[in-house]
Structure formats: structure tokens, C-alpha cells
C-alpha atoms as a PDB file:
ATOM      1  CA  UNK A   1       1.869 186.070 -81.024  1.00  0.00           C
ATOM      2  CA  UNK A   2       3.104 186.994 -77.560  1.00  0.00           C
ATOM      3  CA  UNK A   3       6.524 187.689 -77.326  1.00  0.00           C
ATOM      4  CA  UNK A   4       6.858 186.487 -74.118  1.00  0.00           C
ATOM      5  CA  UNK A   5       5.541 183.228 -74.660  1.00  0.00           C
ATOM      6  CA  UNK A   6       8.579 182.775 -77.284  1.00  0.00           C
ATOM      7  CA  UNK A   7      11.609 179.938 -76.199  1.00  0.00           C
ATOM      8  CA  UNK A   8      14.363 179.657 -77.775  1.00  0.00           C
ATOM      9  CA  UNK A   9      14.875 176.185 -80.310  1.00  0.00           C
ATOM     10  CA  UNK A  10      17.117 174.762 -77.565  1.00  0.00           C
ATOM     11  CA  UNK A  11      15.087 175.029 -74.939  1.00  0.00           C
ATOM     12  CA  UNK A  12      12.440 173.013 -76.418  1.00  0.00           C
ATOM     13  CA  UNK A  13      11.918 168.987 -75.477  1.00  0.00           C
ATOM     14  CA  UNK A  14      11.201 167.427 -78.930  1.00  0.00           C
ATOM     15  CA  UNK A  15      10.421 163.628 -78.481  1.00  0.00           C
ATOM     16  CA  UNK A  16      11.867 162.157 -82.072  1.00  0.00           C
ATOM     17  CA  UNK A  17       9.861 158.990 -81.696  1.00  0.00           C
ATOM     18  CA  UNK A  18       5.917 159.273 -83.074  1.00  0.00           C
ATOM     19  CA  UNK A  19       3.137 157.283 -81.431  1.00  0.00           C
ATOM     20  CA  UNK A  20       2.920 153.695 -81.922  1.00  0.00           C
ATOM     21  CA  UNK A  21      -0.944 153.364 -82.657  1.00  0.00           C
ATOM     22  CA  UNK A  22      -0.237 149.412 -83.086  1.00  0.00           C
ATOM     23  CA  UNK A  23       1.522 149.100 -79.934  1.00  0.00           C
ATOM     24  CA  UNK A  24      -1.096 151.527 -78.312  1.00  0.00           C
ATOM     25  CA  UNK A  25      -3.826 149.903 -79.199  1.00  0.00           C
ATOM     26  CA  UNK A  26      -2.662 146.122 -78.254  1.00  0.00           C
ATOM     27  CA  UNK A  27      -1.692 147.482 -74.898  1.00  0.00           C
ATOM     28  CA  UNK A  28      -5.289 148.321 -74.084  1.00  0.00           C
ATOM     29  CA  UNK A  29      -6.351 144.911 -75.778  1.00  0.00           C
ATOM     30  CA  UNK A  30      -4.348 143.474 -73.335  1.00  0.00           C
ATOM     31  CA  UNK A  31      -6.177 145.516 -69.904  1.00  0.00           C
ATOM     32  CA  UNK A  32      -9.111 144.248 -71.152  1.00  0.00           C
ATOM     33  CA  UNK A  33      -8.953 140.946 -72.284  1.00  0.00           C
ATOM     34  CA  UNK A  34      -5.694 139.339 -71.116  1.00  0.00           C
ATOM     35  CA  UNK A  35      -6.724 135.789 -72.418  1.00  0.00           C
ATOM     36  CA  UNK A  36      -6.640 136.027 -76.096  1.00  0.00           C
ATOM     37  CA  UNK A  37      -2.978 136.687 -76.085  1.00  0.00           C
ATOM     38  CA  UNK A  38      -0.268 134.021 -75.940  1.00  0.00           C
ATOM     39  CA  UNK A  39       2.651 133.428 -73.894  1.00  0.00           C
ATOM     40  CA  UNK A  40       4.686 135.288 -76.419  1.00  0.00           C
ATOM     41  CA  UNK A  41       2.344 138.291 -75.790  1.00  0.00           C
ATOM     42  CA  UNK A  42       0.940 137.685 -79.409  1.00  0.00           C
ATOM     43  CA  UNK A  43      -2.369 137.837 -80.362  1.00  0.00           C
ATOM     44  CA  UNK A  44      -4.601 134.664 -80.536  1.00  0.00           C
ATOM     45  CA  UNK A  45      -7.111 135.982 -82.849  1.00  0.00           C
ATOM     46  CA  UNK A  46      -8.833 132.397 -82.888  1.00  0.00           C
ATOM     47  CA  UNK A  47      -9.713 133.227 -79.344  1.00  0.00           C
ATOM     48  CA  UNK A  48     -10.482 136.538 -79.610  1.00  0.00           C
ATOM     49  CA  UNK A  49     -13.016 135.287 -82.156  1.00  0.00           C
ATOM     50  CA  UNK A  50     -14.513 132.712 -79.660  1.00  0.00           C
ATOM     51  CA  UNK A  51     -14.398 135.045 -76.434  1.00  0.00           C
ATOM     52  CA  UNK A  52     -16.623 137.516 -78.469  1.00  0.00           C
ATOM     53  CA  UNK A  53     -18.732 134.959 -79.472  1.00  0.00           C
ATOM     54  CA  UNK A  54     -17.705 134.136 -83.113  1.00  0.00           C
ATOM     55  CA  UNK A  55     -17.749 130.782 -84.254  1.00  0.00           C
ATOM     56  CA  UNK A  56     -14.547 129.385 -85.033  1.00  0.00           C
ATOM     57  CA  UNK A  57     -14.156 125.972 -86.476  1.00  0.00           C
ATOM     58  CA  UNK A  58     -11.373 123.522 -84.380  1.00  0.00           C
ATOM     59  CA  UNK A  59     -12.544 120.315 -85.262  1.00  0.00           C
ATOM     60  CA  UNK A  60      -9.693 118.736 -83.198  1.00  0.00           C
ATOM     61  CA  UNK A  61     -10.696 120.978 -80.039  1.00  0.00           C
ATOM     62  CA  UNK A  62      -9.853 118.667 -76.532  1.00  0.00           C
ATOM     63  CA  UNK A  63      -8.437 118.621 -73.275  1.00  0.00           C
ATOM     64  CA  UNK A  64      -5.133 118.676 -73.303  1.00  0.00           C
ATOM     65  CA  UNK A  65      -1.911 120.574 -72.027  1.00  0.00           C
ATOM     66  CA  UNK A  66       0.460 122.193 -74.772  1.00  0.00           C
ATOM     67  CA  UNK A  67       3.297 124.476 -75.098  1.00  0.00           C
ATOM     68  CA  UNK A  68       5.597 126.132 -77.631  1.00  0.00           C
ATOM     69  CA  UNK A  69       8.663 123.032 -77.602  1.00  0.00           C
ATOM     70  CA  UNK A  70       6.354 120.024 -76.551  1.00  0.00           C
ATOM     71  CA  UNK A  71       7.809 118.040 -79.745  1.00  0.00           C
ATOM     72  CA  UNK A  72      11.067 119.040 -79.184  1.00  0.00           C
ATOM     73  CA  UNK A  73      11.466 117.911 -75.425  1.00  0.00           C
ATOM     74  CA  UNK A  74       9.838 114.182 -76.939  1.00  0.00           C
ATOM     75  CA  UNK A  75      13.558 114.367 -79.099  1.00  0.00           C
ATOM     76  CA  UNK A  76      15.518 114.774 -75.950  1.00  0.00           C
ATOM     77  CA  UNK A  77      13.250 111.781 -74.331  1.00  0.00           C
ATOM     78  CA  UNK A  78      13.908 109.542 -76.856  1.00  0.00           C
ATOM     79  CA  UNK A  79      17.567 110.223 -77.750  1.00  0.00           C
ATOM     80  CA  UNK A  80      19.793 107.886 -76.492  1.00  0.00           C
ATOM     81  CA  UNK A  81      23.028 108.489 -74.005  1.00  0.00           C
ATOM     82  CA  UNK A  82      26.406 106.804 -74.531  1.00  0.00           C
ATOM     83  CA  UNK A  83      27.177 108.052 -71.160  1.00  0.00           C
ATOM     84  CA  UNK A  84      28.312 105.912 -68.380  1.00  0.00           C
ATOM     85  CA  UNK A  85      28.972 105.866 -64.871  1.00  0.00           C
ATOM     86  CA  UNK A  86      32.537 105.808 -63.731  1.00  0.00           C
ATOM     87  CA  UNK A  87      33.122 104.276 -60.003  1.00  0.00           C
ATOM     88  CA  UNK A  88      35.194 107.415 -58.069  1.00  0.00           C
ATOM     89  CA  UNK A  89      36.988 104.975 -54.745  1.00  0.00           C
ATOM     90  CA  UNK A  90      39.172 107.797 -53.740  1.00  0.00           C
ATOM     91  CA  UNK A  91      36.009 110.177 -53.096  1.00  0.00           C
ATOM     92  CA  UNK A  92      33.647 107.238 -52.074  1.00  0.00           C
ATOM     93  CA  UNK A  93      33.264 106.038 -48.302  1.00  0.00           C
ATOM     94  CA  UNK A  94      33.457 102.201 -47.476  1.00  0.00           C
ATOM     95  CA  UNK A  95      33.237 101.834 -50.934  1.00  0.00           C
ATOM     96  CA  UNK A  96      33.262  98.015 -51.148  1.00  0.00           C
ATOM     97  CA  UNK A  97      30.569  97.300 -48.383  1.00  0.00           C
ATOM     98  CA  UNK A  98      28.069 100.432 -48.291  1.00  0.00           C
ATOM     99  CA  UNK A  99      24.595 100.149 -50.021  1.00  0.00           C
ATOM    100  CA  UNK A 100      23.910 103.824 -50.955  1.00  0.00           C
ATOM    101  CA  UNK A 101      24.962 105.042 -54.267  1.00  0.00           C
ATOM    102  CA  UNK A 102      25.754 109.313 -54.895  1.00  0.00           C
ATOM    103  CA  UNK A 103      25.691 109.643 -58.365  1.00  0.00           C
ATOM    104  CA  UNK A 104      27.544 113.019 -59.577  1.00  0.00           C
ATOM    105  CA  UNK A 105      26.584 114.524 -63.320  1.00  0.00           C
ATOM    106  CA  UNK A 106      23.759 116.326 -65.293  1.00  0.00           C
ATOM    107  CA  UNK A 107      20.237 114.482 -64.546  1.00  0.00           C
ATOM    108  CA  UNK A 108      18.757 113.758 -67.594  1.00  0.00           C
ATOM    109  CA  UNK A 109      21.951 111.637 -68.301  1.00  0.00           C
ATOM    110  CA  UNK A 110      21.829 110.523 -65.526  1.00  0.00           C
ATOM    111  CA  UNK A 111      18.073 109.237 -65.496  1.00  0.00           C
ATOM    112  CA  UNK A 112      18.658 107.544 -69.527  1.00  0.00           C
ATOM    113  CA  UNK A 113      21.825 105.766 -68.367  1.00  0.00           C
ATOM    114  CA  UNK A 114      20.028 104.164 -64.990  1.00  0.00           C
ATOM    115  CA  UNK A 115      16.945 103.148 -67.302  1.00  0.00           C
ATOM    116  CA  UNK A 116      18.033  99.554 -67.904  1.00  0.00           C
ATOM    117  CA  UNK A 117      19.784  98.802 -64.828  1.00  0.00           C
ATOM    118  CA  UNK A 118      17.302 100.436 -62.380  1.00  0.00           C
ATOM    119  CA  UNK A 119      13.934  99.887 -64.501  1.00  0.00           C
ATOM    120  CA  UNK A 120      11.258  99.512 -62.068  1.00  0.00           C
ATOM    121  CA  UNK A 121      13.117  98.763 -59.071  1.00  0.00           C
ATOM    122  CA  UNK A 122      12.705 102.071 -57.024  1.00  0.00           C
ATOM    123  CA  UNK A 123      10.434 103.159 -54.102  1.00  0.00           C
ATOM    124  CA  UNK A 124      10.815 106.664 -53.937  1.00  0.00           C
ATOM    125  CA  UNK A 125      11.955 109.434 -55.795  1.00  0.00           C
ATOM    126  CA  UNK A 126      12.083 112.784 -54.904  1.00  0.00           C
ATOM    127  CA  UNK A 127      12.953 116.324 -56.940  1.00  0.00           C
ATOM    128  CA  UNK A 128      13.484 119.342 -56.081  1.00  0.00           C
ATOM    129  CA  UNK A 129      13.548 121.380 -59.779  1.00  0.00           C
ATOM    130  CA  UNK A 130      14.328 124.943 -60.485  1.00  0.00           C
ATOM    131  CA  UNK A 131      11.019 127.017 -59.426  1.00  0.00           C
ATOM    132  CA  UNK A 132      11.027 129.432 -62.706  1.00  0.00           C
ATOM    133  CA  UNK A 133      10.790 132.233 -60.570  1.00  0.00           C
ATOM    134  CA  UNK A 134      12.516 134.578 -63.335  1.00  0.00           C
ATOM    135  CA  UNK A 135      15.248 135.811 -61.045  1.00  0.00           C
ATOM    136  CA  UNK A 136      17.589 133.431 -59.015  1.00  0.00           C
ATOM    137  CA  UNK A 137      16.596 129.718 -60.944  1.00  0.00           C
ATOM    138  CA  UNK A 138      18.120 128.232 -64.066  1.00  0.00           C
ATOM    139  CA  UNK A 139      16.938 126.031 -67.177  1.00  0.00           C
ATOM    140  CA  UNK A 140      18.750 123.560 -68.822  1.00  0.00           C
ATOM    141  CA  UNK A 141      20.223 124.621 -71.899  1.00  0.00           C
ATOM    142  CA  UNK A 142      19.362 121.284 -73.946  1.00  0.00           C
ATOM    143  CA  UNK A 143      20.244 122.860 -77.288  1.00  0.00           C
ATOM    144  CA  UNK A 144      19.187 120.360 -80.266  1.00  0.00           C
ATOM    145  CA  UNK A 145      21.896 122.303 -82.262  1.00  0.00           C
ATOM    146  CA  UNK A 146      25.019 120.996 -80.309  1.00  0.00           C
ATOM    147  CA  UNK A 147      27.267 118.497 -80.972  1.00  0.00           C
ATOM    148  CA  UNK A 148      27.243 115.533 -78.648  1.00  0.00           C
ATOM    149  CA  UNK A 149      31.289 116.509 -78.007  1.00  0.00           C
ATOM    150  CA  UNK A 150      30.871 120.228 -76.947  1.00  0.00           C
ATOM    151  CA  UNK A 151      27.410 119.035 -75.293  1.00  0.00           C
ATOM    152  CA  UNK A 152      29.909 116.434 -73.367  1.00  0.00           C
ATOM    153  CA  UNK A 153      32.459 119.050 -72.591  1.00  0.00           C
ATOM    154  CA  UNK A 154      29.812 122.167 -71.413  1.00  0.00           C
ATOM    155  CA  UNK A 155      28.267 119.443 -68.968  1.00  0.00           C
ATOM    156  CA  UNK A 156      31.942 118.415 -67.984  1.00  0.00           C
ATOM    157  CA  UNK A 157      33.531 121.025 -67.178  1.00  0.00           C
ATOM    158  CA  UNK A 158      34.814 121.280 -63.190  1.00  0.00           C
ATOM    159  CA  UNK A 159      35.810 123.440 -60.749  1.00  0.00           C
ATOM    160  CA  UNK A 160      39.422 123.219 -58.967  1.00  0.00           C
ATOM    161  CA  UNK A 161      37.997 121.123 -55.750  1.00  0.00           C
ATOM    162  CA  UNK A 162      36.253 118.395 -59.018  1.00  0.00           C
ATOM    163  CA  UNK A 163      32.697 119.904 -58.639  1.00  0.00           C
ATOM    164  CA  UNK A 164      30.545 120.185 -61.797  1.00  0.00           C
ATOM    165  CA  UNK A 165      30.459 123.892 -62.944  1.00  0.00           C
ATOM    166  CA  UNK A 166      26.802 125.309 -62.657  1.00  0.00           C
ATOM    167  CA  UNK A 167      27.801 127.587 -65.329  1.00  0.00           C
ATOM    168  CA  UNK A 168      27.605 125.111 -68.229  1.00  0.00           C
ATOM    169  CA  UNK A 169      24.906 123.054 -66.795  1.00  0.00           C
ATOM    170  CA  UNK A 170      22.012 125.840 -66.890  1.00  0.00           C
ATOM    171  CA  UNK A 171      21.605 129.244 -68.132  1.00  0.00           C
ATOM    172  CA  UNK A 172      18.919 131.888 -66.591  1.00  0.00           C
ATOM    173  CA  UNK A 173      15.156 131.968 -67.388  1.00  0.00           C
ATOM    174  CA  UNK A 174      14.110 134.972 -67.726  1.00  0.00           C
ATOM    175  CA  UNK A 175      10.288 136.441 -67.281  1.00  0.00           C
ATOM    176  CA  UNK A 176      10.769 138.732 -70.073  1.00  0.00           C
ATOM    177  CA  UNK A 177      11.588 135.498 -72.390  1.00  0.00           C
ATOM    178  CA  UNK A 178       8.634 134.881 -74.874  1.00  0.00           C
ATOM    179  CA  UNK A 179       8.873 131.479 -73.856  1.00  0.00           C
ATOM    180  CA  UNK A 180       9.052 131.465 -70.133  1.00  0.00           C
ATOM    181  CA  UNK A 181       6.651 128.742 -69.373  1.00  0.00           C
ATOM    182  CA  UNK A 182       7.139 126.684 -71.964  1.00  0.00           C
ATOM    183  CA  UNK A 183      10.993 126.535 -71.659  1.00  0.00           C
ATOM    184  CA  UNK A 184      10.391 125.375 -68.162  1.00  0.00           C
ATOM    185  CA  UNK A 185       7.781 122.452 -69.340  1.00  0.00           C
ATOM    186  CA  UNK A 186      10.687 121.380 -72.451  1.00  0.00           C
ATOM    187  CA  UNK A 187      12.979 120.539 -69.451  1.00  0.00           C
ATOM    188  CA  UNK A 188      10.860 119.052 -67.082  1.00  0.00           C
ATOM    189  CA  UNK A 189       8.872 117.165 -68.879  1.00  0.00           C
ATOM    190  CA  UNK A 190      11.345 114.371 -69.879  1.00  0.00           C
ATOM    191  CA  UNK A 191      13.009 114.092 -66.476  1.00  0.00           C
ATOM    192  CA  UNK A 192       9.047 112.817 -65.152  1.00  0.00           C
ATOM    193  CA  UNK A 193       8.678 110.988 -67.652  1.00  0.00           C
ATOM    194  CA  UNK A 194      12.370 108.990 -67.351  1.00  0.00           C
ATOM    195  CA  UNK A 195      11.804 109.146 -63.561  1.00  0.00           C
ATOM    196  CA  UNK A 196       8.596 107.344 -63.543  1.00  0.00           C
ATOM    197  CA  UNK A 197      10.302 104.028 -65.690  1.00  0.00           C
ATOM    198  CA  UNK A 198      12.478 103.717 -62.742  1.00  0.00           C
ATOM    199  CA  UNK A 199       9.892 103.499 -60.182  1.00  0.00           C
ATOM    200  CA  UNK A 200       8.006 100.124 -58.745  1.00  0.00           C
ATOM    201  CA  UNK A 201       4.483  99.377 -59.624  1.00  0.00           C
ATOM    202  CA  UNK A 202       4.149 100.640 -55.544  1.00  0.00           C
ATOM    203  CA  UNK A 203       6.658 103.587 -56.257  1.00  0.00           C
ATOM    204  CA  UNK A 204       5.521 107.477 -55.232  1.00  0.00           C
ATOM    205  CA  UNK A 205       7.412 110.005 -56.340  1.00  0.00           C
ATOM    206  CA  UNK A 206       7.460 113.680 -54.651  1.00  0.00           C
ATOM    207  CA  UNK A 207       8.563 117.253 -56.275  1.00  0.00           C
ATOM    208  CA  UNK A 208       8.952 120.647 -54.790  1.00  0.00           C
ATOM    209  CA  UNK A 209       7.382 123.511 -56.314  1.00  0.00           C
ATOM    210  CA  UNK A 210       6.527 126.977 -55.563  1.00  0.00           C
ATOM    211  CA  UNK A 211       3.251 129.263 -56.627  1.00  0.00           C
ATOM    212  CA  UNK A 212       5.372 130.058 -60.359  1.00  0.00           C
ATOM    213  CA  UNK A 213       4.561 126.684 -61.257  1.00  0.00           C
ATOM    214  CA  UNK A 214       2.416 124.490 -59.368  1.00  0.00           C
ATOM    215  CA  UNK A 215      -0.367 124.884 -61.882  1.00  0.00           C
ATOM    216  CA  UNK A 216       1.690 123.270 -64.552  1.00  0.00           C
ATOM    217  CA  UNK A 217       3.145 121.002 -62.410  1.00  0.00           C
ATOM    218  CA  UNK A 218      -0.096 119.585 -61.998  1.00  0.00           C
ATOM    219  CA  UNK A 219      -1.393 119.367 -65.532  1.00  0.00           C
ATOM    220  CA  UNK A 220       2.414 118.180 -66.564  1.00  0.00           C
ATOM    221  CA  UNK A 221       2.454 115.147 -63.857  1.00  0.00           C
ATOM    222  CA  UNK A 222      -1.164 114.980 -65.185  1.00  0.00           C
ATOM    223  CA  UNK A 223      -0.280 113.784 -68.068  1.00  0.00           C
ATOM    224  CA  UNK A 224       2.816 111.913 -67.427  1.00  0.00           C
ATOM    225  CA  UNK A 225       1.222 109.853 -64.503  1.00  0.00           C
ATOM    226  CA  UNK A 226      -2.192 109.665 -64.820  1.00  0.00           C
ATOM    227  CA  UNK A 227      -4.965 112.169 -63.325  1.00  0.00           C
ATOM    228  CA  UNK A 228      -6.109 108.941 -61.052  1.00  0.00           C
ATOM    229  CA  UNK A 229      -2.649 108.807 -59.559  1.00  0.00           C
ATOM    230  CA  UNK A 230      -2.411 111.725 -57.809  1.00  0.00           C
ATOM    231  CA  UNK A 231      -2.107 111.222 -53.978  1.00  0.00           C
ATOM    232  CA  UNK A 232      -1.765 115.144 -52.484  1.00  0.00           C
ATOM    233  CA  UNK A 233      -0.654 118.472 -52.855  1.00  0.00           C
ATOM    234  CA  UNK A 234       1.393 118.972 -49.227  1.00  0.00           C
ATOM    235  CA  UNK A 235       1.751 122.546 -48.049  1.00  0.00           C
ATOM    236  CA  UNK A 236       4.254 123.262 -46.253  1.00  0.00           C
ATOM    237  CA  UNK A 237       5.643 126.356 -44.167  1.00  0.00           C
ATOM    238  CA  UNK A 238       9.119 127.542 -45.528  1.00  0.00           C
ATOM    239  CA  UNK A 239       9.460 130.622 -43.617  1.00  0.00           C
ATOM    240  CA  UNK A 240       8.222 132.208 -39.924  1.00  0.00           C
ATOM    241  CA  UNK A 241       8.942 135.836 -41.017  1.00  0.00           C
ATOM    242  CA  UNK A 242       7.412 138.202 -43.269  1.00  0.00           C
ATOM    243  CA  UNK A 243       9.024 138.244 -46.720  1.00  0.00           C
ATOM    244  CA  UNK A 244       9.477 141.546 -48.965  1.00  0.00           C
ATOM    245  CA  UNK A 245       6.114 141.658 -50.794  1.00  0.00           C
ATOM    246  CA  UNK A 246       5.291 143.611 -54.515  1.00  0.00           C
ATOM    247  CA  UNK A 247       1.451 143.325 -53.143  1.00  0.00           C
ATOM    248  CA  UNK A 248       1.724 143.503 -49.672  1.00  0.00           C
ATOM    249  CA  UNK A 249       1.118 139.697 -49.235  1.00  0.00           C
ATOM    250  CA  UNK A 250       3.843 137.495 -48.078  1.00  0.00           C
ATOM    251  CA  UNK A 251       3.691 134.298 -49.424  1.00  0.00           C
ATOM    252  CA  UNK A 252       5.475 131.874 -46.888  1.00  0.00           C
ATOM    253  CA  UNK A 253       5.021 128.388 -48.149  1.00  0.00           C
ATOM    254  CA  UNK A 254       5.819 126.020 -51.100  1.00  0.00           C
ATOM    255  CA  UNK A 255       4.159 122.485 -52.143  1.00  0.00           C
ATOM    256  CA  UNK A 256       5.461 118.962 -52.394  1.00  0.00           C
ATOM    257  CA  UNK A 257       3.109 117.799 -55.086  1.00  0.00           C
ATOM    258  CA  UNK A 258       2.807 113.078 -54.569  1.00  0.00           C
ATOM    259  CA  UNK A 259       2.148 111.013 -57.543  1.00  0.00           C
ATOM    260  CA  UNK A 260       1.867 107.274 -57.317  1.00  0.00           C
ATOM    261  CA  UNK A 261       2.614 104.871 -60.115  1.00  0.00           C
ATOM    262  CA  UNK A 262       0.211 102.292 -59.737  1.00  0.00           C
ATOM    263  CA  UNK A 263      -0.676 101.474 -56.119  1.00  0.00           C
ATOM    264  CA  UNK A 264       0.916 103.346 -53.154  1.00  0.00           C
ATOM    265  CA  UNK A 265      -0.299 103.882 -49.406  1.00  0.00           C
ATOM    266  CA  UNK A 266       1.128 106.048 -46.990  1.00  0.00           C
ATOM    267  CA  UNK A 267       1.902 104.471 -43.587  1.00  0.00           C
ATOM    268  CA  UNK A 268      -0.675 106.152 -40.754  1.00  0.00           C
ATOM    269  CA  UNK A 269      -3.628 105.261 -38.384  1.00  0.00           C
ATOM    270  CA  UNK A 270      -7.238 105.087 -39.637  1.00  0.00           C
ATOM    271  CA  UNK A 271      -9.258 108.225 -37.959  1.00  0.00           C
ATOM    272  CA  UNK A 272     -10.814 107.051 -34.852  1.00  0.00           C
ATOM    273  CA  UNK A 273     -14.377 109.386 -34.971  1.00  0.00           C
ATOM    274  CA  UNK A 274     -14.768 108.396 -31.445  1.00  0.00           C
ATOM    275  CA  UNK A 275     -13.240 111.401 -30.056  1.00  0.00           C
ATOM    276  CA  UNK A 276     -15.885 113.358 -32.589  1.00  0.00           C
ATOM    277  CA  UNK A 277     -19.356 114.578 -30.705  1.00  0.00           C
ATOM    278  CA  UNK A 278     -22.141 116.509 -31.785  1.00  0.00           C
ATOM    279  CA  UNK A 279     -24.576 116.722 -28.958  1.00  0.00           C
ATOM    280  CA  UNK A 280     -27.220 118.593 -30.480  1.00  0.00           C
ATOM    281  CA  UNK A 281     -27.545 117.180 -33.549  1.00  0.00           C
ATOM    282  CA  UNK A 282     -26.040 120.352 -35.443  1.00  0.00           C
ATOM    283  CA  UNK A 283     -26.695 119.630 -39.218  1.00  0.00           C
ATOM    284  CA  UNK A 284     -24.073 122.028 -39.858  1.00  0.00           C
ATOM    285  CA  UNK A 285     -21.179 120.319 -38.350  1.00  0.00           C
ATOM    286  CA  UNK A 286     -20.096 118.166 -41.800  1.00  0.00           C
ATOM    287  CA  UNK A 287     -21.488 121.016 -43.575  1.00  0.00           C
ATOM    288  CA  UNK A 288     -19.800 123.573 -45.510  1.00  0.00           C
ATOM    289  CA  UNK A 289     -18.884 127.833 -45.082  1.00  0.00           C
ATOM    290  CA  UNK A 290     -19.050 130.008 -47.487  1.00  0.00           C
ATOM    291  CA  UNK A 291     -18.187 133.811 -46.103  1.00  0.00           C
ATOM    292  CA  UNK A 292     -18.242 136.515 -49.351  1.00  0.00           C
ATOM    293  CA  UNK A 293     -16.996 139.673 -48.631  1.00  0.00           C
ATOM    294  CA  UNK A 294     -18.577 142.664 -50.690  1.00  0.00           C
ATOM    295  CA  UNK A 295     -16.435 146.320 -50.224  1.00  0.00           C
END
């Protein structure tokens, strides 16, 4: 042995931890076949089997949306509130005479204690829900666990100036959580479905979502309202300026996703095709473009 080569024992970088072969080898799983593993980052091995062309037996295989929680978030849809709504004159305006009604206090509450008095009397309802985005929104902590008195204090609790604290009222979502999604879906889900009692067989309902969520937005209201009563997924420009983008593409929009309950129109004139000419007969004109790109 050279010499020269020798270092002494201190100089030398030892890495204490071995290889993780498991964690190794699920990692390149995961490059290659990023659909057989589940929101928890576990491995589906049912779908594994059927993406590599095994058979696998699922005799009660459908269409249908689920999540890790769905059964739970059916317990805080059917549990009743003994919650009520407490006139406040001193902060109201023209209190005795006005016809608009600011109701103060944590939603879901909220929507169980209007369900008899306001059952199919309203014409519009609109949200506007945490996005999930992982960084700056917030689920609601509806913990199964608690008792209804420190539920009723955490949801109580105000500031100096009387406002509700946002600190007991939600608690951040993080991407890294194994149940990201799904937490998201556990709190939504029964605010649509309480929502949609209260509107008129006419009734539309709008909610605000961003690209995090839209998909299951869709599938959710889906579900709760009935694929046949969807009535548009609005675009619409939130920004002018470029935004800070991971992949060099700034998103600047977000959607306002309409559901009917039964039979809604939107006020508007018919399209007067008048004003439409093709001279030359183009076949092309009501046609359809298709450009690929190949690089």
C-alpha cells in the first residue's frame, strides 16, 4: 500500500446509515409507474397486479369517487347541532326593518342550524372554500374525538374587537400529509351536501376553486348534485402579471364551478347567427383543429 494514499481516521467521511434497498427500490417503482401507489404513497399491489396485466378479482368494481374518511365525514353530516343563532342589535344596522341577514360562526353549524328554517327556500349560494394548496389554506379540524364542550369553546373563542379566532377554527393542510386529498374531500363534502337542502328546486349554487382541486371538485359535486346538473366550469382571470413559477408556467386563473338543483337558466340573449357568414361554403368553418406538435 502507498503511503501516500494513507488519511488519517479523522479525516475520513463515514456515512453511519446503510442503504435502504426497500426504500430504494419503491422509489424507482414510483418513476415508473406512479399509479399503483396510493395517496399515502403506499403500494396498491391490487393495481399493480391489473396494470401488468394480472387478473385480479373485484367483484364490486364501479364508478365511483372514494377517499380515506368518506364514512367519517357521513358522521359529521348526520350529527345533529344544538347550536343556535343569537340576534347581535348593537353590531346590526337598521336592525328592525332591513332584509339581509350576516350570520357570524363556523359553517357547518351554521348550514345544520338553517336546515329547518331555510329548507328549500334559497336562490343562490355561493362558496368560496380553502383551495388545498399545501401552503397558505386551512382544513377544518372536525375531530370525532372531541367533546361537544371543548368543540363549542375551540370554535368560540374571539379576538379583543369580538371576531372569531381563525386559530381554533382550522389548522394547516399540509402536502406532505398522507391524507392531503382526502382530508380536503372529509370537509367539503358535508357542507355541499347541507348547502344543496337549502336551495329551491330553481336554486344554482357556485364555488371557487383553483387547479389543486378542481378535479375533485367535479367528481365531489358529481356526486352530491347529480352529473346532469352541472351548468359550467367559468374561467376566470385572477391576475394580469406573471406569477413566480416552479415550471416556468404562470398559471393566472381560477374556476367558479355552477351546479343547478333541479331546473335553473341563466338570464341572456339567444345567439343571433345572422351576423355569422361563410361565403364560400368552407366545410371547415364548424369543424374542428387539431395542431400536434412533435420535438
Amino acid at each position: 500500500m502507498n503511503k501516500n494514499n494513507l488519511k488519517s481516521k479523522s479525516e475520513f467521511e463515514i456515512n453511519k446509515d446503510s442503504l435502504d434497498v426497500k426504500k430504494e427500490k419503491i422509489e424507482k417503482l414510483k418513476e415508473l409507474m406512479p399509479e399503483v401507489f396510493t395517496e399515502s404513497n403506499k403500494l396498491d399491489v391490487d393495481k399493480l397486479k391489473k396494470t401488468l396485466g394480472e387478473f385480479v378479482n373485484d367483484e364490486n368494481e364501479r364508478y365511483v369517487l372514494n377517499w380515506a374518511g368518506k364514512n367519517e365525514s357521513f358522521k359529521v353530516l348526520q350529527t345533529q347541532t344544538t347550536a343556535t343563532l343569537a340576534p347581535d342589535k348593537e353590531e346590526s344596522i337598521n336592525f328592525d326593518t332591513t332584509e339581509n341577514i350576516f350570520i357570524e360562526g363556523e359553517n357547518l353549524e351554521v348550514l345544520k342550524v338553517l336546515q329547518k328554517s331555510y329548507h328549500n327556500k334559497i336562490k343562490m349560494i355561493y362558496i368560496d372554500p380553502p383551495y388545498n394548496t399545501g401552503n397558505d389554506s386551512f382544513i377544518y379540524p372536525d375531530k370525532f374525538e372531541e367533546s361537544k364542550s371543548d368543540y363549542l369553546k375551540r370554535i368560540g373563542e374571539k379576538d379583543e374587537e369580538g371576531f372569531l379566532l381563525k386559530e381554533g377554527l382550522f389548522r394547516k393542510n399540509s402536502k406532505e400529509n398522507g391524507q392531503y386529498h382526502s382530508n380536503w374531500l372529509s370537509m367539503i363534502y358535508p357542507r355541499l351536501f347541507l348547502a344543496r337542502n337549502l336551495l329551491k328546486d330553481d336554486g344554482v349554487i357556485f364555488v371557487s376553486i383553483d387547479d389543486n382541486e378542481v378535479h375533485n371538485l367535479r367528481l365531489l359535486m358529481n356526486e352530491i348534485y347529480g352529473e346532469e346538473n352541472f351548468l359550467a366550469e367559468f374561467v376566470w382571470r385572477r391576475r394580469t402579471s406573471s406569477a413566480l413559477a416552479e415550471r416556468l408556467i404562470s398559471v393566472d386563473h381560477e374556476y367558479l364551478i355552477a351546479y343547478q338543483k333541479l331546473d335553473f337558466s341563466f338570464l341572456g340573449n339567444k345567439k343571433n347567427y345572422a351576423n355569422y357568414k361563410n361565403p364560400d361554403n368552407d366545410p371547415n368553418v364548424h369543424g374542428c383543429t387539431i395542431i400536434l406538435l412533435l420535438v
